[in-house]
C-alpha atoms as a PDB file:
ATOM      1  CA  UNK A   1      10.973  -9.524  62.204  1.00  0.00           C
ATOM      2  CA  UNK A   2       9.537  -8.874  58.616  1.00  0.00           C
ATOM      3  CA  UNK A   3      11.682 -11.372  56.796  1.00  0.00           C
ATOM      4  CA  UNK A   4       9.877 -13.856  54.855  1.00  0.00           C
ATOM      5  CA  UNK A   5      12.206 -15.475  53.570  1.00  0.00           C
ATOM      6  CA  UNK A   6      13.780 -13.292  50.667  1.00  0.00           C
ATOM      7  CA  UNK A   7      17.261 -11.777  50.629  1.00  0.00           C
ATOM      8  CA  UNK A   8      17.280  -8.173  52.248  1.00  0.00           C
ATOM      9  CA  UNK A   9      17.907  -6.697  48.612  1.00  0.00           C
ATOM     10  CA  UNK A  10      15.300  -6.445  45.865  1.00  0.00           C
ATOM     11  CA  UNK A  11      14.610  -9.062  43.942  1.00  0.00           C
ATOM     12  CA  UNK A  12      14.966  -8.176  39.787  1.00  0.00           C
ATOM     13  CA  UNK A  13      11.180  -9.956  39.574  1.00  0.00           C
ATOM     14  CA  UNK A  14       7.984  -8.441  40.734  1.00  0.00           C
ATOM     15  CA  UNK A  15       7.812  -8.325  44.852  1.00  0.00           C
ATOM     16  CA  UNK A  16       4.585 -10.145  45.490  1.00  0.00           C
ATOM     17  CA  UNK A  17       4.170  -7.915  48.864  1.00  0.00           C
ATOM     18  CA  UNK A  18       3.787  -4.642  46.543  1.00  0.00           C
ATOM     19  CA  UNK A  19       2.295  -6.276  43.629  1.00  0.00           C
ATOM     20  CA  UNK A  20      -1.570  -6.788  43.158  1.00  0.00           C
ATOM     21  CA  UNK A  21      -1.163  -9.354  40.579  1.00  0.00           C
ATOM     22  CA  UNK A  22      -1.907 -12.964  40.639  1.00  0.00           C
ATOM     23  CA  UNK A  23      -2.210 -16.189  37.936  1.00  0.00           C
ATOM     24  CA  UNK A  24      -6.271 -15.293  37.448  1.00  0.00           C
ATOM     25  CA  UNK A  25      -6.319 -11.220  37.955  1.00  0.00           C
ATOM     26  CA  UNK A  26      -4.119  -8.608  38.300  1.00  0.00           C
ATOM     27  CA  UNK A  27      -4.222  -4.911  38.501  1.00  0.00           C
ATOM     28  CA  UNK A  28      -4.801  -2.699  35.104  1.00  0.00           C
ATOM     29  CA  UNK A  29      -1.564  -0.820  35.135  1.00  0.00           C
ATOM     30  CA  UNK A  30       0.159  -3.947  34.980  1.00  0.00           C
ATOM     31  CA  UNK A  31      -1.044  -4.926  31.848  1.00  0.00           C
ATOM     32  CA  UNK A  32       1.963  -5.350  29.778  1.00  0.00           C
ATOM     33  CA  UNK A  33       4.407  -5.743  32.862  1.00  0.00           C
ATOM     34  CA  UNK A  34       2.876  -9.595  34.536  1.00  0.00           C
ATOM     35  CA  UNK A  35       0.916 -12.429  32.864  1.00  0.00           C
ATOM     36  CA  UNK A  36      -2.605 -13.037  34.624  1.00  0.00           C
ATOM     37  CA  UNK A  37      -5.593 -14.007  32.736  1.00  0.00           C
ATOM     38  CA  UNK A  38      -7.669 -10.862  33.430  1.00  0.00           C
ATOM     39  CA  UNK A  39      -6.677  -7.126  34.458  1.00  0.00           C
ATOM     40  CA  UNK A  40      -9.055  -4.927  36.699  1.00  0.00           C
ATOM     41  CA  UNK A  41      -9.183  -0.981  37.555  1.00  0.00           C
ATOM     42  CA  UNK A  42      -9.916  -1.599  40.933  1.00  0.00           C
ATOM     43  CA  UNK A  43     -12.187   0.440  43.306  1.00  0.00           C
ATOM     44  CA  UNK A  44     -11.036   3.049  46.222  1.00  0.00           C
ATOM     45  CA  UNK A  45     -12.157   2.201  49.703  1.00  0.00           C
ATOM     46  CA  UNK A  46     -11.660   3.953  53.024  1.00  0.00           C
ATOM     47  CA  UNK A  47     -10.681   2.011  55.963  1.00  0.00           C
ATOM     48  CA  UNK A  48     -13.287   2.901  58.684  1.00  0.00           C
ATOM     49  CA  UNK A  49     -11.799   0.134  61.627  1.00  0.00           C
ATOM     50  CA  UNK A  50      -9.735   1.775  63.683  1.00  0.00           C
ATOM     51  CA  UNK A  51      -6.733  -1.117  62.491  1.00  0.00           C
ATOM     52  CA  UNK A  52      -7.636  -3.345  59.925  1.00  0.00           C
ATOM     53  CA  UNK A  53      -5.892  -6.466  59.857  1.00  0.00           C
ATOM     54  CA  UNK A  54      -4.023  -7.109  56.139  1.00  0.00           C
ATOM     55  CA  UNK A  55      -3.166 -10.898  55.969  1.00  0.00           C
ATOM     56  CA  UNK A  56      -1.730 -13.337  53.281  1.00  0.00           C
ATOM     57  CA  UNK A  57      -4.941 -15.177  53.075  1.00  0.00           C
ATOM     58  CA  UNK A  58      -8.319 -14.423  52.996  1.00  0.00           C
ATOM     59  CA  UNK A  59      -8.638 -16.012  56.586  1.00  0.00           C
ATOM     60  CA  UNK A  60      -8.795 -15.163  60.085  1.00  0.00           C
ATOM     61  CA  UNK A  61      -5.881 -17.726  60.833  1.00  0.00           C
ATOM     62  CA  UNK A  62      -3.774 -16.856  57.721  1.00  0.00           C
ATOM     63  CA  UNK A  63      -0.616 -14.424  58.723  1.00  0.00           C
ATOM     64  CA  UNK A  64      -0.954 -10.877  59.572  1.00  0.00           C
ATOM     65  CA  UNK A  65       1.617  -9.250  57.089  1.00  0.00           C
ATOM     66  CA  UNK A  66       0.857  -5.757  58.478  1.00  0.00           C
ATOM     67  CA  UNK A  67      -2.274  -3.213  58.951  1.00  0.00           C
ATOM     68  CA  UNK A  68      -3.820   0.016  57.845  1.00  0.00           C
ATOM     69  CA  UNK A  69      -4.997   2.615  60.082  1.00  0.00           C
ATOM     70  CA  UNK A  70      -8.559   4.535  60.295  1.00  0.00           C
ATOM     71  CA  UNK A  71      -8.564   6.946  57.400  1.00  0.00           C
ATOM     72  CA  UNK A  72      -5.969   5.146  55.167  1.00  0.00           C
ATOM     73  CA  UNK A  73      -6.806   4.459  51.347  1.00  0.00           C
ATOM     74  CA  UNK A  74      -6.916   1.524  49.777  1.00  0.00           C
ATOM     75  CA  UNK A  75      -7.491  -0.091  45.636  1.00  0.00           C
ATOM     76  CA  UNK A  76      -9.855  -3.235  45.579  1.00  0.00           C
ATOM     77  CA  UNK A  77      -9.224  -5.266  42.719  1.00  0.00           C
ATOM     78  CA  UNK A  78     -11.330  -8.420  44.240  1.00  0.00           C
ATOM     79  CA  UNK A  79     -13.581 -10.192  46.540  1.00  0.00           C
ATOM     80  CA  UNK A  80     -14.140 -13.117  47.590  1.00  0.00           C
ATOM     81  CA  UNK A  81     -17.561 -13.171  48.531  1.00  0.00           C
ATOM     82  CA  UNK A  82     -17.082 -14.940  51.609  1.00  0.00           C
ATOM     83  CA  UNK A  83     -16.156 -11.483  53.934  1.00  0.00           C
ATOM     84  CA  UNK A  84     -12.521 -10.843  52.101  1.00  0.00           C
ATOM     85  CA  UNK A  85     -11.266  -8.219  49.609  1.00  0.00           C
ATOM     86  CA  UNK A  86      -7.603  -8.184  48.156  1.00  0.00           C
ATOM     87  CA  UNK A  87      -6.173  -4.547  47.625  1.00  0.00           C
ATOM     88  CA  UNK A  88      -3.288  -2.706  47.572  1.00  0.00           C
ATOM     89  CA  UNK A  89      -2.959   0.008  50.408  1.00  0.00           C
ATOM     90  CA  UNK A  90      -2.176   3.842  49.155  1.00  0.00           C
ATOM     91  CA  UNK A  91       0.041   4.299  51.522  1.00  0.00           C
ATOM     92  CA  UNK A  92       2.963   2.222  51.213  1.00  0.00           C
ATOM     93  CA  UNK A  93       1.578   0.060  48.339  1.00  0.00           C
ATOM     94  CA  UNK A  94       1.199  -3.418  50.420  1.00  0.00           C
ATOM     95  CA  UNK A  95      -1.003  -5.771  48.751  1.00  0.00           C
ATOM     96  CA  UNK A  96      -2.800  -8.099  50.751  1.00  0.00           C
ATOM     97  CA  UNK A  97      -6.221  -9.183  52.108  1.00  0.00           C
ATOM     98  CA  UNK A  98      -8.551  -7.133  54.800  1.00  0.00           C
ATOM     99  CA  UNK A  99     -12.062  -7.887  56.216  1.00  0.00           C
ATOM    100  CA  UNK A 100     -14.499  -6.515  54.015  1.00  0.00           C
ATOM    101  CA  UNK A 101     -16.417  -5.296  57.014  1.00  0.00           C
ATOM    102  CA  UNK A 102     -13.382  -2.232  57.413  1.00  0.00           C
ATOM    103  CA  UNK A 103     -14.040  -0.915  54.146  1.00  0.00           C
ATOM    104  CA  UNK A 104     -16.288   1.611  53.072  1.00  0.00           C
ATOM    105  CA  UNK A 105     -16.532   3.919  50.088  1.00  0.00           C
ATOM    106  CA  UNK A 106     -14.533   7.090  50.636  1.00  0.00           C
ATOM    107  CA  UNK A 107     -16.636  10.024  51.855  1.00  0.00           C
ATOM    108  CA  UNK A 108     -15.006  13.230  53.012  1.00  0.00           C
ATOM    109  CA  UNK A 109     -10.985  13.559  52.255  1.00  0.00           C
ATOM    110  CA  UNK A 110      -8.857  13.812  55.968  1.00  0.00           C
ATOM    111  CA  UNK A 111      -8.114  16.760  57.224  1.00  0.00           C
ATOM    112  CA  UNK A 112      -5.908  15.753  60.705  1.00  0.00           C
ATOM    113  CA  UNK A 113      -4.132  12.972  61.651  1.00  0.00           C
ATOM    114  CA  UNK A 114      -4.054  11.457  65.135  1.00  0.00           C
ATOM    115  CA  UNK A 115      -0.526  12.241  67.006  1.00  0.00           C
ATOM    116  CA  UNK A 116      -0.666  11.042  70.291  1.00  0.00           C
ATOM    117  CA  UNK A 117       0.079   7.057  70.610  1.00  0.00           C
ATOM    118  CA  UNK A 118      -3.875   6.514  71.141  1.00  0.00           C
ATOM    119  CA  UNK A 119      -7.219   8.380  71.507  1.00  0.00           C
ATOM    120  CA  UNK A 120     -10.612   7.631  72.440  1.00  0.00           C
ATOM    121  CA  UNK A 121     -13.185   8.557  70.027  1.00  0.00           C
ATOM    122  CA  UNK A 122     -16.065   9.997  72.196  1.00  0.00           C
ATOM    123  CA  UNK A 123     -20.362   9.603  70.824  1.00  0.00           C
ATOM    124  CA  UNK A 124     -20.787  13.019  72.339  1.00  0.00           C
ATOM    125  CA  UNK A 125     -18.933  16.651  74.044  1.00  0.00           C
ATOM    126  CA  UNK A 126     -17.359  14.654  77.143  1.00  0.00           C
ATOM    127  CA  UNK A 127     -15.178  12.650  78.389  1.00  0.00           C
ATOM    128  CA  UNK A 128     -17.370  10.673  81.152  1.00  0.00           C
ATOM    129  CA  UNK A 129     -18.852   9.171  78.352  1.00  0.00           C
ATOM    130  CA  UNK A 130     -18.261   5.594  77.146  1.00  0.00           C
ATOM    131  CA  UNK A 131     -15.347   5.713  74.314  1.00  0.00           C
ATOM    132  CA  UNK A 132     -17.254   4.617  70.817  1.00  0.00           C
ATOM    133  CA  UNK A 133     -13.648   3.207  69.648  1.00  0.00           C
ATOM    134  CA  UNK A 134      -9.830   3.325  70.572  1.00  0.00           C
ATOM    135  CA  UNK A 135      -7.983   5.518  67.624  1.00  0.00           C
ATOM    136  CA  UNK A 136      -4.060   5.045  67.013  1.00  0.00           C
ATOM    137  CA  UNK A 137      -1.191   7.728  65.879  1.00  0.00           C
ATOM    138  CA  UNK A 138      -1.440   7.650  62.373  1.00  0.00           C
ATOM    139  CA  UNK A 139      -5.149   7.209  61.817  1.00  0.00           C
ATOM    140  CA  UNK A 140      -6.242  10.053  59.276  1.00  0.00           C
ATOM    141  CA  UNK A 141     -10.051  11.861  59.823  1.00  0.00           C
ATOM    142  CA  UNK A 142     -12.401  14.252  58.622  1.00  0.00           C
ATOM    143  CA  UNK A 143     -12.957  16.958  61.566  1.00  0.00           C
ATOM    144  CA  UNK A 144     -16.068  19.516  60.350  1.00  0.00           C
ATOM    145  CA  UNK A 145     -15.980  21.587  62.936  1.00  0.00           C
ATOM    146  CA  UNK A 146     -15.042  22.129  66.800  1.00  0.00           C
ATOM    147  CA  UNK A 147     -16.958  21.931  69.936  1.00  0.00           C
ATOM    148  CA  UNK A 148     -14.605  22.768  72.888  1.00  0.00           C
ATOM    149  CA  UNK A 149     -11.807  21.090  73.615  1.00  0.00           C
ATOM    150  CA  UNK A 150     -12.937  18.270  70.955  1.00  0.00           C
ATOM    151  CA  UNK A 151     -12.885  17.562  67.216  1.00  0.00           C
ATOM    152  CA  UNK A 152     -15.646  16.431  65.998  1.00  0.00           C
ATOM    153  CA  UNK A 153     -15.571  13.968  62.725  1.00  0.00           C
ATOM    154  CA  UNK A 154     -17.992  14.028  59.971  1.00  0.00           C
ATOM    155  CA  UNK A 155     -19.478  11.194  61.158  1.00  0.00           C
ATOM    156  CA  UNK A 156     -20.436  12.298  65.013  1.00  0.00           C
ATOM    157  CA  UNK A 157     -17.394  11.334  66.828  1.00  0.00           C
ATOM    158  CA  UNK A 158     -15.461  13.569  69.448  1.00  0.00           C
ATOM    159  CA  UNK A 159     -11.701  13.675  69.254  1.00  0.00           C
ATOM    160  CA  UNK A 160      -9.549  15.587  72.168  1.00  0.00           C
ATOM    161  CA  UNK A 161      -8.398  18.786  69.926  1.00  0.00           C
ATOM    162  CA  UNK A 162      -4.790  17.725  71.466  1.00  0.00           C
ATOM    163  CA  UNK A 163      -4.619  14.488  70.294  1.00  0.00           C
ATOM    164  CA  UNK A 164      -4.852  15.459  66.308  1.00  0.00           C
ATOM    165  CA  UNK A 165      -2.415  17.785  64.116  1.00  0.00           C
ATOM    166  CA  UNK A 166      -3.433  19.096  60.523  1.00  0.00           C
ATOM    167  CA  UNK A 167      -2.677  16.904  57.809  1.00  0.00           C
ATOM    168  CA  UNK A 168       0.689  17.027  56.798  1.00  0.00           C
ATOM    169  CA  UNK A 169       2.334  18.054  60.058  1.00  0.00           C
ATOM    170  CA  UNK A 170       5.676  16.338  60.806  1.00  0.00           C
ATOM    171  CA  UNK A 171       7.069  15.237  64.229  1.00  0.00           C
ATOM    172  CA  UNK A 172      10.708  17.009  64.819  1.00  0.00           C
ATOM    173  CA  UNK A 173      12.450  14.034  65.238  1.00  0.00           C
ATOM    174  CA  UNK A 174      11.280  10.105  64.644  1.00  0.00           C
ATOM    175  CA  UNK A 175      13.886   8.682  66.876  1.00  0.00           C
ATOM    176  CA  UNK A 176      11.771  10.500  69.868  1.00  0.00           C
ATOM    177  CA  UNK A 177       8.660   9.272  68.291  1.00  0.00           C
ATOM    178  CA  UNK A 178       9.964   5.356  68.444  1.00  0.00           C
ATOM    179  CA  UNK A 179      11.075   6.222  72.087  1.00  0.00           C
ATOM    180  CA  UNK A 180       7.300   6.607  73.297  1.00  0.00           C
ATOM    181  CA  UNK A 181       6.556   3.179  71.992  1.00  0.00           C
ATOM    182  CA  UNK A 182       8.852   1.745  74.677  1.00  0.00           C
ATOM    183  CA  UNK A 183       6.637  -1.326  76.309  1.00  0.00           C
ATOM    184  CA  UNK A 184       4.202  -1.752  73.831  1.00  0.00           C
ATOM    185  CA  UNK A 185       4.087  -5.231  73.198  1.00  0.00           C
ATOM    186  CA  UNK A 186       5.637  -7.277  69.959  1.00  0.00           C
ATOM    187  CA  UNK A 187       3.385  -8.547  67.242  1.00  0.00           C
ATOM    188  CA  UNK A 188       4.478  -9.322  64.046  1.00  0.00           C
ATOM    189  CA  UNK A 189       2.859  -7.248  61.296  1.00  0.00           C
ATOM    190  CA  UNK A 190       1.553  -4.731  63.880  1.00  0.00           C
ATOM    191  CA  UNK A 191       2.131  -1.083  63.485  1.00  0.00           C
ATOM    192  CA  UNK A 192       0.445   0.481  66.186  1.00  0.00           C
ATOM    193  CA  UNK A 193       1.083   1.245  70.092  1.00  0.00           C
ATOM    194  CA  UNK A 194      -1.383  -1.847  70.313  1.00  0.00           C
ATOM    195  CA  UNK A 195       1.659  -3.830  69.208  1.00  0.00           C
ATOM    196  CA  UNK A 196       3.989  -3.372  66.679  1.00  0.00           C
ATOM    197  CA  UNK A 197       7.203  -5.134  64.979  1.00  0.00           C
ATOM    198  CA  UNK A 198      10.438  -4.089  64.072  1.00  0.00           C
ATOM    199  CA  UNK A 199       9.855  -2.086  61.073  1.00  0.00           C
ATOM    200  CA  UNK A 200       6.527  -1.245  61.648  1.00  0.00           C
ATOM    201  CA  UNK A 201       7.569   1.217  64.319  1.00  0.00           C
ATOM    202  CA  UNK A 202      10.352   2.320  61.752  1.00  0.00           C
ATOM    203  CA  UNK A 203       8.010   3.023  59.560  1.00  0.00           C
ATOM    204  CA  UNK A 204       5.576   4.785  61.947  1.00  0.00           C
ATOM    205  CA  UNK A 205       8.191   6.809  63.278  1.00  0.00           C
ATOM    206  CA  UNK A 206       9.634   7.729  59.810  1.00  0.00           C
ATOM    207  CA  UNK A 207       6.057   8.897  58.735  1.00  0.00           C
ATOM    208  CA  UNK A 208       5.566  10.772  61.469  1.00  0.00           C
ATOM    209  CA  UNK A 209       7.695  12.906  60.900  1.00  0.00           C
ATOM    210  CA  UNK A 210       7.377  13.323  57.071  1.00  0.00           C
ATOM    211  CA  UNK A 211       9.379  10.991  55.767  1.00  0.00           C
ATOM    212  CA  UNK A 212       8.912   8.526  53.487  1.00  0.00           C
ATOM    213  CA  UNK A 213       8.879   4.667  54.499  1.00  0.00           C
ATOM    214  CA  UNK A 214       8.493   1.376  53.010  1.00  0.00           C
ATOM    215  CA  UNK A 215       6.524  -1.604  55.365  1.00  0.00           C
ATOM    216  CA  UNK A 216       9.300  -4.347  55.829  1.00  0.00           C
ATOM    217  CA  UNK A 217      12.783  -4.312  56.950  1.00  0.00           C
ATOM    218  CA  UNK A 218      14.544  -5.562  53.737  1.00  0.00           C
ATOM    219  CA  UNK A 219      13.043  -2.896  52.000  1.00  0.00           C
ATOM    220  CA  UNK A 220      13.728  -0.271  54.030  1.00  0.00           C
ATOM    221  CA  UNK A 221      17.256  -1.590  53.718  1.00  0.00           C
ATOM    222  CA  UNK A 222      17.227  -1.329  50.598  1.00  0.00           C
ATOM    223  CA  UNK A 223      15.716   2.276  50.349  1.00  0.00           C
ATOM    224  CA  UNK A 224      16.581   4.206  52.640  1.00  0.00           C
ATOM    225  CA  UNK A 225      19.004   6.462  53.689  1.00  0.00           C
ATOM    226  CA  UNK A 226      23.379   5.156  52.565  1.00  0.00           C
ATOM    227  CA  UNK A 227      25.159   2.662  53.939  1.00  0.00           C
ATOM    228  CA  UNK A 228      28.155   3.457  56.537  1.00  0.00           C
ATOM    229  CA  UNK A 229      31.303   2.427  55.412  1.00  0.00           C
ATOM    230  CA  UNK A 230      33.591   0.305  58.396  1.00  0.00           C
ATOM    231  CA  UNK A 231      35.212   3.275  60.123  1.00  0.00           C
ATOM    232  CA  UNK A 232      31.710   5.321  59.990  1.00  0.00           C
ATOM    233  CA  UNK A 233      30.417   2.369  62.299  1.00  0.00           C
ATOM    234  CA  UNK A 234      32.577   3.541  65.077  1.00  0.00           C
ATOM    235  CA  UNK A 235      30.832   6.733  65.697  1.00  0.00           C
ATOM    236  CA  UNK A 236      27.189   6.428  65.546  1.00  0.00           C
ATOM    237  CA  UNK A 237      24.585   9.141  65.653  1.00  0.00           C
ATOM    238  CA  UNK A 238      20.675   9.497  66.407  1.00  0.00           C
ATOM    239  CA  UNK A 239      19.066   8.178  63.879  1.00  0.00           C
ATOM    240  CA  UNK A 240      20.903   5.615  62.099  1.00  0.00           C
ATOM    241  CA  UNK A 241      19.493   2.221  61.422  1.00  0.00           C
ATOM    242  CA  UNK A 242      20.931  -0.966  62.368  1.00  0.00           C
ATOM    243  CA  UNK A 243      20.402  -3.859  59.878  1.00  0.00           C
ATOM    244  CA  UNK A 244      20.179  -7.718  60.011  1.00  0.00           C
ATOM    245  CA  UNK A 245      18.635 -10.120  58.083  1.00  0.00           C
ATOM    246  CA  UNK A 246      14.495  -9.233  59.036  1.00  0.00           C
ATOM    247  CA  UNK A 247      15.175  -6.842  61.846  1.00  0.00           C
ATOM    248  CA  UNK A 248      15.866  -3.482  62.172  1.00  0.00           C
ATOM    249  CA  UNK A 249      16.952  -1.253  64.887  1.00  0.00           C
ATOM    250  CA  UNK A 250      17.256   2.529  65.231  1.00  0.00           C
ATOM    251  CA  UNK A 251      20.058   4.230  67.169  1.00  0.00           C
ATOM    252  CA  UNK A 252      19.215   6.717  70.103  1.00  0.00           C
ATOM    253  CA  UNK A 253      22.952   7.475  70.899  1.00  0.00           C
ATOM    254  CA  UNK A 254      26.549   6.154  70.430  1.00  0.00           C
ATOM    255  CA  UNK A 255      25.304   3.498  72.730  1.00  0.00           C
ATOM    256  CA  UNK A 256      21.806   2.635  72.910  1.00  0.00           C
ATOM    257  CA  UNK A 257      19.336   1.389  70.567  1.00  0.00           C
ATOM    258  CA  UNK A 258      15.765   1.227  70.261  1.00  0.00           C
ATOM    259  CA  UNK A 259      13.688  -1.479  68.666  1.00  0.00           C
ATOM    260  CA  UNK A 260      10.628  -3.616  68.932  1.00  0.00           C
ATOM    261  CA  UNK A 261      11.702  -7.653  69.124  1.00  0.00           C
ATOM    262  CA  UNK A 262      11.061 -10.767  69.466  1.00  0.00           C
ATOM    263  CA  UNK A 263      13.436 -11.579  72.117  1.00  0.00           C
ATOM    264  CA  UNK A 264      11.787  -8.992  74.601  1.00  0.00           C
ATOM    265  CA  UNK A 265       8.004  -9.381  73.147  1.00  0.00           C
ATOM    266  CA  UNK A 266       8.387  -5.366  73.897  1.00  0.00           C
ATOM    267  CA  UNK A 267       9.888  -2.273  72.506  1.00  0.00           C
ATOM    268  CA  UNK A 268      12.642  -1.839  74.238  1.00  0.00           C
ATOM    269  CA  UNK A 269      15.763   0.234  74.738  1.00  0.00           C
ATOM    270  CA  UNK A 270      18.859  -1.462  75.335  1.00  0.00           C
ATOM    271  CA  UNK A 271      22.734  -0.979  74.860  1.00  0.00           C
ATOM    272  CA  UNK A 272      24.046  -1.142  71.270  1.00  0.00           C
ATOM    273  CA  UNK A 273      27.151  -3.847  71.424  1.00  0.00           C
ATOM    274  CA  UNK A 274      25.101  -6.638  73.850  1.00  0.00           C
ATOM    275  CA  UNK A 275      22.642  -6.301  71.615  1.00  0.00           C
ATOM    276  CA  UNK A 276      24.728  -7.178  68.579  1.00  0.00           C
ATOM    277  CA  UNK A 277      26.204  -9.689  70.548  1.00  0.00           C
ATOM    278  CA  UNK A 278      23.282 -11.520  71.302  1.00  0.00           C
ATOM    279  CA  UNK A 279      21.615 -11.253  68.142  1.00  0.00           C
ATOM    280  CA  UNK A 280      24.887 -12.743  66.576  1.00  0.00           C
ATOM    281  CA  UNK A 281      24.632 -15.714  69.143  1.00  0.00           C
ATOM    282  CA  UNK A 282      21.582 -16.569  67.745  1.00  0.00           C
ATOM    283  CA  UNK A 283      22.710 -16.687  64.158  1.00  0.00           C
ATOM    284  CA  UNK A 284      22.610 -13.243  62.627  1.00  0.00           C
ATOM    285  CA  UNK A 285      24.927 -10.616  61.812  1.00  0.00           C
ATOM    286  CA  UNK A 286      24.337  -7.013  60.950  1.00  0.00           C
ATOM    287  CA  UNK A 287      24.472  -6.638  57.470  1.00  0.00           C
ATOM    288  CA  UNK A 288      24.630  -3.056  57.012  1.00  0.00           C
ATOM    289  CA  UNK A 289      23.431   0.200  58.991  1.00  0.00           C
ATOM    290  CA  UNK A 290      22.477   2.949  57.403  1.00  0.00           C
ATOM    291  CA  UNK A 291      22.401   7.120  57.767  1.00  0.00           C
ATOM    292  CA  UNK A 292      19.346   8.839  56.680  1.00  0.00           C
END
């Protein structure tokens, strides 16, 4: 998943996927670096959904390219007027379009971040009553104070205490973190336990645990970690990342892997070599795997 279309290296020109500039308006500190016949500041926004869809197009139909998260920052540089607005997230610097009904001007900064693989957001101190909305690991909020066993947000919502870490906490390991994702279903661009692709659960895993990710898989190629050399290949370890040309897959062992893919619609965990096999079969080879 998360190849469209380009070579999994960068490209020398501007990557459209983590550029907000286009032919009639780009972003201010671009000026100088694109051609586009105006150049904007841009506005910060909060995304308030619990997942906000971020798509090619400002349409419903148009291609989900990934999402952001409750919590999660992004610049506006324009809107439509017809329900859109094109940004760049803060996060890992995707530009695309999301529902202008997610945003909202930023009010207090987050103080915790969601850990377990989902939460229900409760309108008051129990947990018999109906769930106001369905939060994901990684969603970022504002807790002002305790009650019990709960959070509660700034804005009236009850969190389970367990459920949430302090802002900048970090898993121990992001290979275990991609295990729990096992079954949740495939969808391209997804990067929750709702659904998730290839290097979306890379990338969720990787920022769990404090390290820095990029969105798709030929970036992440690209930046992270060093590439094993032939006889390195032979002895894998926890952790590594298996390459091909839009997919990625993380090690678990000398023998298994685990990855979110097309082939299964699932996260799954499954032996290394078969895998390769297959994949190959259909018209792919690995084309590098790398040690963080």
């Amino acid at each position: 998943m998360r190849d469209p279309g380009l070579d999994p290296k960068y490209d020398p020109s501007p990557d459209p996927r983590l550029t907000p500039a286009r032919g009639d308006l780009a972003a201010k500190y671009l000026e100088g670096k694109v051609q586009a016949e105006r150049f904007v500041t841009g506005e910060e926004f909060e995304i308030v959904e619990a997942i906000a869809p971020v798509r090619e197009q400002p349409s419903s139909n148009a291609m989900l390219m990934t999402q952001a998260l409750r919590g999660e920052r992004v610049t506006v540089y324009d809107r439509n007027g017809e329900g859109w607005a094109w940004g760049q997230l803060s996060g890992d610097g995707y530009v695309g379009w999301l529902p202008d009904a997610a945003l909202m001007k930023p009010s207090a900064a987050p103080t915790h971040v969601v850990v377990a693989l989902r939460t229900f957001a409760f309108p008051g101190p129990s947990i018999k009553l109906p769930p106001a909305d369905t939060l994901v690991m990684g969603s970022k909020i504002a807790v002002a104070r305790e009650d019990g066993s709960f959070a509660v947000t700034r804005d009236g919502q009850y969190l389970p205490k367990a459920h949430l870490v302090p802002l900048g906490h970090r898993e121990p390991g992001f290979v275990g973190v991609a295990e729990r994702f096992v079954g949740t279903p495939y969808l391209w661009g997804g990067k929750s336990s709702l659904g998730v692709d290839c290097s979306g659960l890379v990338q969720v895993s990787l920022t769990s645990a404090g390290i820095g990710c990029p969105r798709d898989s030929d970036m992440q190629q690209a930046g992270l970690g060093r590439a094993l050399e032939p006889h390195e290949q032979r002895s894998l370890l926890r952790g590594d990342l298996i390459f091909w040309k839009g997919h990625v897959a993380i090690v678990r062992d000398a023998g298994t892997m685990v990855h979110a893919n097309a082939h299964h619609m699932a996260t799954v965990v499954e032996p290394i070599e078969p895998a390769i096999a297959r994949i190959k079969q259909a018209g792919s080879e690995v084309t590098a795997i790398k040690r963080l």
